[in-house]
Protein backbone atom coordinates (compact mmCIF):
# COMPACT_ATOMS: atom_id res chain seq x y z
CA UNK A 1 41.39 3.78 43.04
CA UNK A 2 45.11 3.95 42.84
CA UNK A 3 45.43 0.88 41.32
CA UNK A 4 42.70 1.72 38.76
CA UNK A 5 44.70 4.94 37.73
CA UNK A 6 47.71 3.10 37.68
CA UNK A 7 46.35 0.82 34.85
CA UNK A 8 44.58 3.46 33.03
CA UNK A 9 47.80 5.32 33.05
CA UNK A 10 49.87 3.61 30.08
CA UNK A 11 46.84 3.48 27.88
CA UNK A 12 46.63 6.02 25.23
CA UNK A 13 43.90 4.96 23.70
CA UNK A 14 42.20 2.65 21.28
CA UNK A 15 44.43 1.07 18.59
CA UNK A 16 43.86 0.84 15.22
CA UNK A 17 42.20 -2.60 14.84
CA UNK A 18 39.84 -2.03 17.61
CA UNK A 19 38.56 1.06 16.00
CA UNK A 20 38.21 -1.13 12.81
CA UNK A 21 36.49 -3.62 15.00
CA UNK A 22 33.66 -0.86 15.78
CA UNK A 23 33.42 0.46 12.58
CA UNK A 24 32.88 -3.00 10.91
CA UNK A 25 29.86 -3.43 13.67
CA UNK A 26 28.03 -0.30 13.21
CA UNK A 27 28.14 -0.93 9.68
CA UNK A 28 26.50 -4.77 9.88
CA UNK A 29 24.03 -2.75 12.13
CA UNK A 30 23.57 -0.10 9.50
CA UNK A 31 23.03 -2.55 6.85
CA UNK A 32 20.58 -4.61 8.89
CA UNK A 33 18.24 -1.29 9.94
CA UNK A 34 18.41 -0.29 5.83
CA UNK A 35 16.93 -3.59 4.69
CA UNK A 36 14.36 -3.53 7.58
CA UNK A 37 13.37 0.29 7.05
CA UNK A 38 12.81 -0.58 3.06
CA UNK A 39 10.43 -3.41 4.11
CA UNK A 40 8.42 -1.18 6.56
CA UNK A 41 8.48 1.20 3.71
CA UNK A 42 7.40 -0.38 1.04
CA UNK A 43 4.41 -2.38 2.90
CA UNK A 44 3.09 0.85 4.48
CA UNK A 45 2.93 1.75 -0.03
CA UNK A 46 0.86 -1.20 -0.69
CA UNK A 47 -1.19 -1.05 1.77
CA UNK A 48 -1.67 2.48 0.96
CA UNK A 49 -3.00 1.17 -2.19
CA UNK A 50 -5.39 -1.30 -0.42
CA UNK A 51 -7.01 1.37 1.25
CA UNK A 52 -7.09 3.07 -1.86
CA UNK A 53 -9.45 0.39 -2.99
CA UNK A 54 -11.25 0.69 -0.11
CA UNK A 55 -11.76 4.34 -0.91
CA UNK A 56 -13.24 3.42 -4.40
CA UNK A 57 -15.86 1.04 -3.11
CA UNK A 58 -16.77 3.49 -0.47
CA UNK A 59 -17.16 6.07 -3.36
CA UNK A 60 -18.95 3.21 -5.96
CA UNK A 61 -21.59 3.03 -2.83
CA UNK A 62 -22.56 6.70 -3.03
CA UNK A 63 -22.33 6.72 -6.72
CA UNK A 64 -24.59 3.76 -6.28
CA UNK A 65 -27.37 5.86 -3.99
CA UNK A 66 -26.95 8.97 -6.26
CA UNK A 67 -27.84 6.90 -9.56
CA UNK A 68 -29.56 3.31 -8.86
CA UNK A 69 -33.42 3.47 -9.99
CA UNK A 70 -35.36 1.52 -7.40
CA UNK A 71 -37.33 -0.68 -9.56
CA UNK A 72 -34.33 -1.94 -11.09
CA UNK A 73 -32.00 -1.52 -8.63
CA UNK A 74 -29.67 -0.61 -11.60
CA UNK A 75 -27.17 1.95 -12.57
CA UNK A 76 -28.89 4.38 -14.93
CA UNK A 77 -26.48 3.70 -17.48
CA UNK A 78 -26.23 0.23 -17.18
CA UNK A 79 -22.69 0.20 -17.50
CA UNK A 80 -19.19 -0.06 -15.35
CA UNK A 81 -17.92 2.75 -14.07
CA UNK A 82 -14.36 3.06 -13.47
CA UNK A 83 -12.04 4.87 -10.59
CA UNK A 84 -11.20 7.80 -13.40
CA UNK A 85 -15.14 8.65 -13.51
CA UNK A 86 -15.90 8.88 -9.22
CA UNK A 87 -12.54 11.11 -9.48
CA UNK A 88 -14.12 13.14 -12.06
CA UNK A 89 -17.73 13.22 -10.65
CA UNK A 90 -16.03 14.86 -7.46
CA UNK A 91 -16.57 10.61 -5.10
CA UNK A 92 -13.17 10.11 -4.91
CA UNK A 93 -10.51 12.45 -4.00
CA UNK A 94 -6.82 12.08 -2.99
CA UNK A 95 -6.31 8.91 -4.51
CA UNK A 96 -3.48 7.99 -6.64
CA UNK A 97 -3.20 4.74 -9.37
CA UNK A 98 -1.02 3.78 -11.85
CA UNK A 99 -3.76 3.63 -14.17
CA UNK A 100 -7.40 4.32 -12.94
CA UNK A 101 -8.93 3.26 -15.64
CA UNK A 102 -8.31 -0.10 -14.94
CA UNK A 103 -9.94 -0.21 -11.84
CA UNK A 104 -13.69 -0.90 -12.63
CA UNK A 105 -16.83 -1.46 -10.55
CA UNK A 106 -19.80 -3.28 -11.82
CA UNK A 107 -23.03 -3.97 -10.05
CA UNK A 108 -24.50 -7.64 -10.37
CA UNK A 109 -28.45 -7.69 -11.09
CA UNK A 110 -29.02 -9.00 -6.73
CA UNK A 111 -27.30 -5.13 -6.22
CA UNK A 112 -24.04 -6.38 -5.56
CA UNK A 113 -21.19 -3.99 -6.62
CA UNK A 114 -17.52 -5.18 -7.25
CA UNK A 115 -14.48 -3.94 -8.12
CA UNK A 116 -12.18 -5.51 -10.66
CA UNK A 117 -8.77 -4.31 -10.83
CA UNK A 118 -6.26 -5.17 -13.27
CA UNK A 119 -2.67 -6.05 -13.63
CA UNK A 120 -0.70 -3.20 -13.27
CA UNK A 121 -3.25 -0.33 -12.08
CA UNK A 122 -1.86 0.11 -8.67
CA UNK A 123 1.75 1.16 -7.99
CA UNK A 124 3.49 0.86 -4.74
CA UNK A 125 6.91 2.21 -5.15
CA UNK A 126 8.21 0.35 -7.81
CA UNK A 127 6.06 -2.43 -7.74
CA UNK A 128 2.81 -3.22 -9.37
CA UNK A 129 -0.01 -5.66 -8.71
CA UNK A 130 -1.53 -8.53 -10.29
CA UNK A 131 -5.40 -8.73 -11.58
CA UNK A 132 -7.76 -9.03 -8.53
CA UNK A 133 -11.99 -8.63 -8.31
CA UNK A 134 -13.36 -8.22 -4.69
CA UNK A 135 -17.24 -7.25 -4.02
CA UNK A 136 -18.84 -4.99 -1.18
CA UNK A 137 -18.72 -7.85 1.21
CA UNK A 138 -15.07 -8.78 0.93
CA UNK A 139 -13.90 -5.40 0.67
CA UNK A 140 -12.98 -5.27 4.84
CA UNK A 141 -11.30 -8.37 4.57
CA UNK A 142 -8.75 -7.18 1.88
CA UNK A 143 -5.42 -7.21 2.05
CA UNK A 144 -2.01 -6.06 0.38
CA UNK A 145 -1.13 -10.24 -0.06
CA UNK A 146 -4.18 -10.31 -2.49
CA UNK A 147 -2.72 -8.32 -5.12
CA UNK A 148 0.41 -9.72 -5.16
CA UNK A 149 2.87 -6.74 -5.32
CA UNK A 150 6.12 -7.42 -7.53
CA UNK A 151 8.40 -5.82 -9.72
């Protein structure tokens, strides 16, 4: 113990380049955590956006119930609906696009509905997706690599 005082006893401290040292590490660490934390982020944004899609399939298939004849097994208006109209018929709540009127569901004539959406109508942070169509039995399956996110 003597000994250990002994040695300990001319030291003052820690000079000036070793304190450089340690501020030169925590700042690769820094940088490395940043880069990683921006990744987590912006993946947890698209695939926000996936399961917004999600959403507006879930809300085409009660739209569906509410307004499919059953002869035809048709919309009553025969036409595509888009996300903007399940928002505004009260389906779809919460939801937030870049353009929602680009996101469109259709419903084949063997009852099949699917949802095309278009370049640019999703935003995840700064970037935006390309065109992509995916029907009720894919929609599980989708995932944030199928739009293809990019500035």
């Amino acid at each position: 113990m003597k000994r250990l005082k002994d040695v300990m006893k001319d030291e003052q401290g820690l000079t000036l380049v070793e304190l450089l040292a340690v501020v030169v590490i925590l700042a690769v660490i820094l940088g490395i955590g940043a880069v990683g934390i921006g990744t987590v982020i912006q993946n947890a944004r698209e695939d926000g956006q996936v399961a917004a899609i999600q959403q507006v399939m879930a809300a085409a298939q009660v739209y569906d119930a509410q307004n499919a004849t059953d002869e035809t097994k048709a919309w009553v208006t025969d036409a595509p609906v888009d996300a903007q109209k399940l928002i505004t018929d009260g389906l779809l709540k919460a939801v937030t696009f870049a353009d929602s009127a680009k996101i469109i569901v259709t419903k084949d004539a063997n009852g099949v509905l699917s949802i095309a959406v278009a370049d640019d109508a999703l935003l995840a942070g700064k970037k935006k997706n390309k065109a992509h169509t995916v029907n009720d039995k894919q929609i599980s399956s989708l995932k944030r690599a199928d739009f293809k996110f990019a500035e």
